[in-house]
C-alpha atoms as a PDB file:
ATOM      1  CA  UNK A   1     -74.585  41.527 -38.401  1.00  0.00           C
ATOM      2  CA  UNK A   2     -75.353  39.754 -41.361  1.00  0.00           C
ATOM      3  CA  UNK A   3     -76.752  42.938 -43.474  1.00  0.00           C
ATOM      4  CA  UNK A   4     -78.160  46.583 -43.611  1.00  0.00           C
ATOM      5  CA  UNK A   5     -81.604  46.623 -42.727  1.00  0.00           C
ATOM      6  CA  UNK A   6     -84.059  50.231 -42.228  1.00  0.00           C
ATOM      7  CA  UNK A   7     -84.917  51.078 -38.915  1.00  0.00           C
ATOM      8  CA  UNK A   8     -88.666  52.794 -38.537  1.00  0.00           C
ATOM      9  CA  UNK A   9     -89.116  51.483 -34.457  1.00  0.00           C
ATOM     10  CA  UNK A  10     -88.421  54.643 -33.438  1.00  0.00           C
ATOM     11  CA  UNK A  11     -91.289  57.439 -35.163  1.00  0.00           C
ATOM     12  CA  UNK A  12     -88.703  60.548 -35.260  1.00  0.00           C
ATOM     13  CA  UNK A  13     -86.334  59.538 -36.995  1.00  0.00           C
ATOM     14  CA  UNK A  14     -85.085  56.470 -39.357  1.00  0.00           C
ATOM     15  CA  UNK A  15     -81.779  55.212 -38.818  1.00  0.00           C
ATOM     16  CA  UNK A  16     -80.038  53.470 -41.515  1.00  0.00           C
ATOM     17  CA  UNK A  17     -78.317  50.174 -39.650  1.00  0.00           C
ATOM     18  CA  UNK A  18     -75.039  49.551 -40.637  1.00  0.00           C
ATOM     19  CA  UNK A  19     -73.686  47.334 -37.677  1.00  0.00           C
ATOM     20  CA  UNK A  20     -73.246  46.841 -34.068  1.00  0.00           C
ATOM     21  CA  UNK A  21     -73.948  49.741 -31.519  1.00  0.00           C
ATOM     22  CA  UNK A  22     -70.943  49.056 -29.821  1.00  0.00           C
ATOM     23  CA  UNK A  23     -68.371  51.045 -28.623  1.00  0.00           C
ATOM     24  CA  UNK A  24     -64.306  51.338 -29.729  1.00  0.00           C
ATOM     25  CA  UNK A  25     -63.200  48.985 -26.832  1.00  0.00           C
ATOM     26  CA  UNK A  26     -65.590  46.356 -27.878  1.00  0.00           C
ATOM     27  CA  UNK A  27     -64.465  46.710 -31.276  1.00  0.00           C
ATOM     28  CA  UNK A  28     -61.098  46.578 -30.453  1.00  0.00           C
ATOM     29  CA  UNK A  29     -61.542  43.237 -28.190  1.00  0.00           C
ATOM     30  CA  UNK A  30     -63.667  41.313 -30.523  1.00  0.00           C
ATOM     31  CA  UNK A  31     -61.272  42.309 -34.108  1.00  0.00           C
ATOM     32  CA  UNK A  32     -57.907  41.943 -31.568  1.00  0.00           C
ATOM     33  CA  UNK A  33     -57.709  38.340 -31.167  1.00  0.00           C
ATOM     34  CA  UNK A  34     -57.795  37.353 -34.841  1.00  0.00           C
ATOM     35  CA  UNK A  35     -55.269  40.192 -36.062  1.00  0.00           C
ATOM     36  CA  UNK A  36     -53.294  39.620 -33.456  1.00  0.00           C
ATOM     37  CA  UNK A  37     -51.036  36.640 -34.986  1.00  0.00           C
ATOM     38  CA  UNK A  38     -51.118  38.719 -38.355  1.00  0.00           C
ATOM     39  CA  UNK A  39     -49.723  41.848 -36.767  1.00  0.00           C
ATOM     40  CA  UNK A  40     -46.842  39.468 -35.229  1.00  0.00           C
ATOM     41  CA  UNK A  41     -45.806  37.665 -38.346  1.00  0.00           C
ATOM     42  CA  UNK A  42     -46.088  41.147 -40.881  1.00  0.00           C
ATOM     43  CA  UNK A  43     -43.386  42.455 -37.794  1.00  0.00           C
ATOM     44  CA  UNK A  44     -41.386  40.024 -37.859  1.00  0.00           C
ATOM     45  CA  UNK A  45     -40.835  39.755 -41.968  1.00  0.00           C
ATOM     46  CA  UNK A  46     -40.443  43.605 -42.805  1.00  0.00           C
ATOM     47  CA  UNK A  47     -38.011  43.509 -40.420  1.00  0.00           C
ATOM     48  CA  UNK A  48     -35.747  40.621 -42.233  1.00  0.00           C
ATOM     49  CA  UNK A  49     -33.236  43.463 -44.710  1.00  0.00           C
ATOM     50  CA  UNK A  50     -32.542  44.571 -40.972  1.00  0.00           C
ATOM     51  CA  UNK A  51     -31.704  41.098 -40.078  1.00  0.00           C
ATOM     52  CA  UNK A  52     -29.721  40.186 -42.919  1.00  0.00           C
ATOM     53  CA  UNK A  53     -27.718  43.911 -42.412  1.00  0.00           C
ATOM     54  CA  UNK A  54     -27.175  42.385 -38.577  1.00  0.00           C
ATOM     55  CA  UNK A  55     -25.949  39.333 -39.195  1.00  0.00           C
ATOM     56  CA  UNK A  56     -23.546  40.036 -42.581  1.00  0.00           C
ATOM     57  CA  UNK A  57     -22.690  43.711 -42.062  1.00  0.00           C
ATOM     58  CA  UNK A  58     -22.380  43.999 -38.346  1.00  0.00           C
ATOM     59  CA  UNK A  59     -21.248  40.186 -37.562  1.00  0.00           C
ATOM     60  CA  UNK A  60     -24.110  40.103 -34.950  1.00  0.00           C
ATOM     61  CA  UNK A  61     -25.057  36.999 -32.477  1.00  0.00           C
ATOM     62  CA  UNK A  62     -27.997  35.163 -33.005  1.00  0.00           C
ATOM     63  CA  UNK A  63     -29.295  36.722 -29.556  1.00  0.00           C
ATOM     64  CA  UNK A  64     -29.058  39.626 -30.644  1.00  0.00           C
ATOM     65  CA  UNK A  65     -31.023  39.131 -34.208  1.00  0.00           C
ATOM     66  CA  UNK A  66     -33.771  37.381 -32.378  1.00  0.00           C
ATOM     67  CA  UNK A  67     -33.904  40.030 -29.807  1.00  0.00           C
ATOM     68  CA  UNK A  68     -34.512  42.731 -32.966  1.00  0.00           C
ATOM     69  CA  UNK A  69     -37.453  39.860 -34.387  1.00  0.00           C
ATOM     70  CA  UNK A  70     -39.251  40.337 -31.333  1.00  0.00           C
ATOM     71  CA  UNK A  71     -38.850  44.464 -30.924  1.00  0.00           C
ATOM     72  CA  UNK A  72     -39.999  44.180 -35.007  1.00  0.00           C
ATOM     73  CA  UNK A  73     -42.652  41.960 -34.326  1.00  0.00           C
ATOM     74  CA  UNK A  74     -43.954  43.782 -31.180  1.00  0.00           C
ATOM     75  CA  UNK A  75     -44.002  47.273 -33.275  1.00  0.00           C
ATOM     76  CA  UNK A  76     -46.365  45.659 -35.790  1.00  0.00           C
ATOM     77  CA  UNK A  77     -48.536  44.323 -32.689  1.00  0.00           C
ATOM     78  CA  UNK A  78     -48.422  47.979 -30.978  1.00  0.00           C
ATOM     79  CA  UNK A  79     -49.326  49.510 -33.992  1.00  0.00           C
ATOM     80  CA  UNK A  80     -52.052  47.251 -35.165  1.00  0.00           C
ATOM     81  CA  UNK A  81     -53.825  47.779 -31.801  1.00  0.00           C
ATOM     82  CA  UNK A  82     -53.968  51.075 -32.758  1.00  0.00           C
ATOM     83  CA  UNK A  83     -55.314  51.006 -35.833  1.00  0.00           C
ATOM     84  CA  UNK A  84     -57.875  48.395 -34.660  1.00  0.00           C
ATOM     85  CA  UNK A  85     -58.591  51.029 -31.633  1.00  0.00           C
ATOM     86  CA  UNK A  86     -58.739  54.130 -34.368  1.00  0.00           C
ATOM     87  CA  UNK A  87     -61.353  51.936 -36.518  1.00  0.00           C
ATOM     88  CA  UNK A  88     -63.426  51.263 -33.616  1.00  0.00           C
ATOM     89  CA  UNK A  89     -63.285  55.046 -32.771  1.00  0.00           C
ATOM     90  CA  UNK A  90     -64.680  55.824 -36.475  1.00  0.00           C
ATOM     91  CA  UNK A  91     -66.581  53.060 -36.980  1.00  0.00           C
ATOM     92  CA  UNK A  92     -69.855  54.420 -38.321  1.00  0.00           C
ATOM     93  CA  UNK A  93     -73.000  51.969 -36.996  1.00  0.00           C
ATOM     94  CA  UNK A  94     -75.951  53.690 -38.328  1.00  0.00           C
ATOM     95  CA  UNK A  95     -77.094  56.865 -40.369  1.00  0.00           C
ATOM     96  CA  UNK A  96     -80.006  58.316 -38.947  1.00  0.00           C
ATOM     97  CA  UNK A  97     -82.066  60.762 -40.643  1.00  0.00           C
ATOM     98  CA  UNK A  98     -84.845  63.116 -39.166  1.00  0.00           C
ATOM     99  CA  UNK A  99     -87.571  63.844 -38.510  1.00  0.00           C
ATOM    100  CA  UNK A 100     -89.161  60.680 -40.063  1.00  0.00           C
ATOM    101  CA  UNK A 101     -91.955  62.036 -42.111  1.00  0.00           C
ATOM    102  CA  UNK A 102     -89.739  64.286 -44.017  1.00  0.00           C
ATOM    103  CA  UNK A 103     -85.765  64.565 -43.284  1.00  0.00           C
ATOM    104  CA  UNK A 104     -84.185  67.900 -43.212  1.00  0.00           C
ATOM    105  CA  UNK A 105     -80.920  66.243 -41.266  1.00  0.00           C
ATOM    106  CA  UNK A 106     -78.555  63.011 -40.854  1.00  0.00           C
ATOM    107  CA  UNK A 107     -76.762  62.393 -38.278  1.00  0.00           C
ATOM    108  CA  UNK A 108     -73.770  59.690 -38.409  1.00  0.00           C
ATOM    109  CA  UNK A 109     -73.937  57.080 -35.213  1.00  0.00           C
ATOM    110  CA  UNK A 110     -70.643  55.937 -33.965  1.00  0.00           C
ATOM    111  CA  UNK A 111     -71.192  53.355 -31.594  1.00  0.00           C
ATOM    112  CA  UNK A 112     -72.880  55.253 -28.539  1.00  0.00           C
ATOM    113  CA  UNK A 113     -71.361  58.321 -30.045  1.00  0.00           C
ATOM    114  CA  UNK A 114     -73.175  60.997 -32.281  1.00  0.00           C
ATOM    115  CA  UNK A 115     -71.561  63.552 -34.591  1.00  0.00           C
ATOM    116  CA  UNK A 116     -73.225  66.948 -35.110  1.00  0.00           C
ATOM    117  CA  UNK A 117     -76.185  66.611 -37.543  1.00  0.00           C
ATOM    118  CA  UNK A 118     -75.610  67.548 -41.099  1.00  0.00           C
ATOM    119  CA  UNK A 119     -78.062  69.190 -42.947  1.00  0.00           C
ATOM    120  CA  UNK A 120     -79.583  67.537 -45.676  1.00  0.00           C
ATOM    121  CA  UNK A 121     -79.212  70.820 -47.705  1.00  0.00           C
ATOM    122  CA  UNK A 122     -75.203  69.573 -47.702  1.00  0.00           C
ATOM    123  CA  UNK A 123     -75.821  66.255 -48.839  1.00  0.00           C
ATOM    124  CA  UNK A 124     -74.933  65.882 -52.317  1.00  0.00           C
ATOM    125  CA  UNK A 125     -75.419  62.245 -53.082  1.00  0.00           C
ATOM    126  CA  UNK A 126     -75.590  58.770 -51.379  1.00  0.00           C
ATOM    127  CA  UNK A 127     -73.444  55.733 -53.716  1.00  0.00           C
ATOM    128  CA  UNK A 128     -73.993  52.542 -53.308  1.00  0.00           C
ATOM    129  CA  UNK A 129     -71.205  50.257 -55.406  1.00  0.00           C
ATOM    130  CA  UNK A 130     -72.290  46.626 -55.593  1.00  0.00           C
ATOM    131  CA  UNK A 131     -69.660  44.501 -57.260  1.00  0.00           C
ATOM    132  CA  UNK A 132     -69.499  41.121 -57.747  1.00  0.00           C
ATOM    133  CA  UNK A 133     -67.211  38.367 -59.416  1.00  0.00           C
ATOM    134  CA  UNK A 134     -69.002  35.378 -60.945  1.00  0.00           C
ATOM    135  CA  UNK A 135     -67.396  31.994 -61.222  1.00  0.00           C
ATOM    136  CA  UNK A 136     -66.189  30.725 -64.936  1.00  0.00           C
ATOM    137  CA  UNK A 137     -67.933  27.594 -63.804  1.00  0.00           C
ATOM    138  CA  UNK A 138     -71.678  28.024 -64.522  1.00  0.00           C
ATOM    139  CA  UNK A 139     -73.992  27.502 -61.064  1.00  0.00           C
ATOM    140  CA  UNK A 140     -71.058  28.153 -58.940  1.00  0.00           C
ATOM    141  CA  UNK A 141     -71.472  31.050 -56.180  1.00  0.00           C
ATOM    142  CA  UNK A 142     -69.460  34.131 -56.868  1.00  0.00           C
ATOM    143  CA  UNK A 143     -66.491  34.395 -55.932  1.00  0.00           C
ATOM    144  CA  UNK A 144     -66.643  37.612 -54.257  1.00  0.00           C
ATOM    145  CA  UNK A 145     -69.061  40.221 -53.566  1.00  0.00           C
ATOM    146  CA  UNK A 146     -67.816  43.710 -52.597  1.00  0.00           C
ATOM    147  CA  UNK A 147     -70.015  46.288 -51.279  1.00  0.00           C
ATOM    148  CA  UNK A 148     -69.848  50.171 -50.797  1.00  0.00           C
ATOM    149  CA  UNK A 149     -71.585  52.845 -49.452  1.00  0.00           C
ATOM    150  CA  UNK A 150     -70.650  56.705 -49.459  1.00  0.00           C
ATOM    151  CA  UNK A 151     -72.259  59.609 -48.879  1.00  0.00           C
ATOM    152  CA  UNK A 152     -70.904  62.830 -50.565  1.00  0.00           C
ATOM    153  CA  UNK A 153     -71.538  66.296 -49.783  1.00  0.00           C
ATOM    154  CA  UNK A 154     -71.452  69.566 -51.206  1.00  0.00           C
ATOM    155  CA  UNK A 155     -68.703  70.429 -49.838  1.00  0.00           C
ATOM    156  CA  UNK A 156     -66.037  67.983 -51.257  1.00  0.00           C
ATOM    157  CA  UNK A 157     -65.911  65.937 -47.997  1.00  0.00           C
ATOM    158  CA  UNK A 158     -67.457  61.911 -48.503  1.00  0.00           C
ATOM    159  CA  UNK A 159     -68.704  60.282 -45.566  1.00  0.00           C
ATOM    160  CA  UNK A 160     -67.335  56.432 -45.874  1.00  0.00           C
ATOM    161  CA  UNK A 161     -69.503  54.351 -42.764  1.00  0.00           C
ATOM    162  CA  UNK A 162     -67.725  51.082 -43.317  1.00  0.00           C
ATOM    163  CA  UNK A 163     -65.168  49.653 -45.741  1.00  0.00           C
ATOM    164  CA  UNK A 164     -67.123  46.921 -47.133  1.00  0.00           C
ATOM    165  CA  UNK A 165     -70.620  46.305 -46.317  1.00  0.00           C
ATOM    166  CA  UNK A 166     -72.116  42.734 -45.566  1.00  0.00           C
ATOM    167  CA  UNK A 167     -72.201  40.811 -48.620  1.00  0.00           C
ATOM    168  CA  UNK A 168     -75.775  39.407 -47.997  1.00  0.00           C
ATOM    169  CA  UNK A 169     -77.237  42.933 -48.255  1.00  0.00           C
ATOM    170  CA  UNK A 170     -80.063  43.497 -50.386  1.00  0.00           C
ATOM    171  CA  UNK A 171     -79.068  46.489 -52.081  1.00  0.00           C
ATOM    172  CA  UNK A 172     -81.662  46.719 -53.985  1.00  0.00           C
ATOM    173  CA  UNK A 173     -84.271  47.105 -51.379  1.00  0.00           C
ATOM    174  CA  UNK A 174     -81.791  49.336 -49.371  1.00  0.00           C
ATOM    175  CA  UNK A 175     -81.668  51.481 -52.495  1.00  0.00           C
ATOM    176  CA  UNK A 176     -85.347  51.627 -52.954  1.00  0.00           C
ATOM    177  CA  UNK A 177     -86.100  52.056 -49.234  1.00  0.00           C
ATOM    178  CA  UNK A 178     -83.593  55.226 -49.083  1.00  0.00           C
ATOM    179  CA  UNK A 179     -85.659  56.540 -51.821  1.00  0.00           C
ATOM    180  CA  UNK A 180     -88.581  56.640 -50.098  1.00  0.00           C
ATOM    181  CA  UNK A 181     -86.956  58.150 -46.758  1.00  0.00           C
ATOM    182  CA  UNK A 182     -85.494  60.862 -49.031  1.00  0.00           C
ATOM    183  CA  UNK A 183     -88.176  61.407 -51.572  1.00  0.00           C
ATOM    184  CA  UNK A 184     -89.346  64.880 -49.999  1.00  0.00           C
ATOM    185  CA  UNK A 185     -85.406  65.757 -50.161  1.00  0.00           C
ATOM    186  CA  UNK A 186     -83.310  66.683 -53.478  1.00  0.00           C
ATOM    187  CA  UNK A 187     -80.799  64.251 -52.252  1.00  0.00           C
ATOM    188  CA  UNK A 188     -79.941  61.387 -54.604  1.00  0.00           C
ATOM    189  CA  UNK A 189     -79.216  57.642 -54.359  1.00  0.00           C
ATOM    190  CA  UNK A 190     -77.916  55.581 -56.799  1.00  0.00           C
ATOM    191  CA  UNK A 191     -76.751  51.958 -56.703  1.00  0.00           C
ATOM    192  CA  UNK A 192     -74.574  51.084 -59.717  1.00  0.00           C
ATOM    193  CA  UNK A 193     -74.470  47.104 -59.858  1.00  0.00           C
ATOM    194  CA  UNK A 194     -70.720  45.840 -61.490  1.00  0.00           C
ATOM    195  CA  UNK A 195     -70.443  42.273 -63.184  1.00  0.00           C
ATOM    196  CA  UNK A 196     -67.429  40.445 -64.234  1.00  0.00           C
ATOM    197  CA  UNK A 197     -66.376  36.936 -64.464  1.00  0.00           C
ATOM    198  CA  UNK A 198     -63.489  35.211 -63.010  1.00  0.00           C
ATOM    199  CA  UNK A 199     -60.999  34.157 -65.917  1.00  0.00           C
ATOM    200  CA  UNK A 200     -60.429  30.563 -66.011  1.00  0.00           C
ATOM    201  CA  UNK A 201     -56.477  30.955 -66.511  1.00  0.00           C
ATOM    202  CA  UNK A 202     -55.805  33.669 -63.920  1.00  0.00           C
ATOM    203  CA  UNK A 203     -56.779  36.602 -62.625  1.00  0.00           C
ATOM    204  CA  UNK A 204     -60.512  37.952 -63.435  1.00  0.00           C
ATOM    205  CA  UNK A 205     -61.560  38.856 -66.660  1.00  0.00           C
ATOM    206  CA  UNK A 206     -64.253  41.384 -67.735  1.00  0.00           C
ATOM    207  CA  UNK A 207     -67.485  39.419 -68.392  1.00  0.00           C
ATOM    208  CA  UNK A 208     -69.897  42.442 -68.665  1.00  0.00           C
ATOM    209  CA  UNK A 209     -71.596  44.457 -66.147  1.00  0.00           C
ATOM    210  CA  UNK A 210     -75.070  45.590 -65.469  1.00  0.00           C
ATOM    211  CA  UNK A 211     -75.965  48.843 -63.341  1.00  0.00           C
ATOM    212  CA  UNK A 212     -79.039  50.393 -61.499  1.00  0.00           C
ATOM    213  CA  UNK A 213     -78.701  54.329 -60.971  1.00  0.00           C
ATOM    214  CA  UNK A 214     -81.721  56.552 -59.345  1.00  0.00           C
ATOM    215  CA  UNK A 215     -82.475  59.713 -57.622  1.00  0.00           C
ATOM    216  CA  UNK A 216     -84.151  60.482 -54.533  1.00  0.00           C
ATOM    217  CA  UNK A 217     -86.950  62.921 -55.222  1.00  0.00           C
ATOM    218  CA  UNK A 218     -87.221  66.379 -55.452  1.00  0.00           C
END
């Protein structure tokens, strides 16, 4: 999914689209393959002080080392399945609020899974952070573009659907188009827009930023 895009198809309610309805096995299967070598490797080095204890310390074969590089290296495989599995268990695809005409509820969609609604009443605030590193070489795409989106409540709690949203989204229009599905609510959305440009020696220096902040209605 290339970006976050308002759904209206259905007339009760309006679901925010974040990605994929699919479920945690899917998401595990599709992210597994291309973690998998990383999980392997990050195994294998944490486990070299161990190693180096085995074979100076303990006067250890090299069987015996190897066999501990593969136990290392399978941890980090078992554990990164599990994390890919827990991710695909909390994966948040799509906010839905409701009714349509005016919401007094969201509900967060995980997958084909639904959590309780929340009452609007507990929402707080909806953030979206939109940072982005320009190039120190004029007419050059950015270097990066980060995106966030959080939902706080009353309550303390912050509702966090995905790490990093696509960086083609239009957060602009997903800012304004929240505003009108919450106008009839108090609940406000802001989108605060961060600039900097990458410093030509290293690292990224601070070349200015520019920010966007608004409320929903009330």
């Amino acid at each position: 999914m290339n970006s976050v895009r308002i759904d209206r198809s259905d007339p009760d309610v309006v679901d925010v689209v974040l990605g994929e309805d699919i479920g945690p096995r899917a998401y595990a299967a599709r992210r597994w393959p291309g973690e998998v070598l990383e999980s392997l490797v990050t195994g294998a080095l944490y486990g070299i002080p161990v190693y180096l204890v085995m074979g100076m310390a303990f006067d250890q074969g090299a069987g015996r080392i190897w066999a501990a590089v593969g136990l290392a290296a399978a941890l980090g495989l078992l554990v990164n399945t599990f994390a890919i599995f827990y991710r695909g268990v909390r994966n948040v695809t799509r906010l839905r609020f409701s009714p349509a005409a005016s919401p007094t509820a969201m509900t967060v969609v995980r997958g084909p899974r639904t959590d309780p609604p929340i009452p609007l009443i507990g929402l707080r605030q909806i953030w979206i952070d939109h940072s982005v590193t320009e190039s120190a070489t004029a007419g050059h795409k950015p270097v990066s573009v980060k995106i966030n989106l959080k939902v706080l409540l009353w309550n303390g709690r912050t509702v966090r659907p995905v790490p990093l949203l696509p960086p083609t989204t239009d957060t602009a229009a997903l800012h304004r188009q929240l505003q009108q599905t919450l106008a009839p609510t108090d609940v406000q959305v802001d989108l605060v827009v961060k600039r900097r440009v990458e410093s030509r020696g290293s690292g990224v220096g601070y070349g200015g930023s520019t920010g966007g902040v608004g409320g929903g209605g009330g």
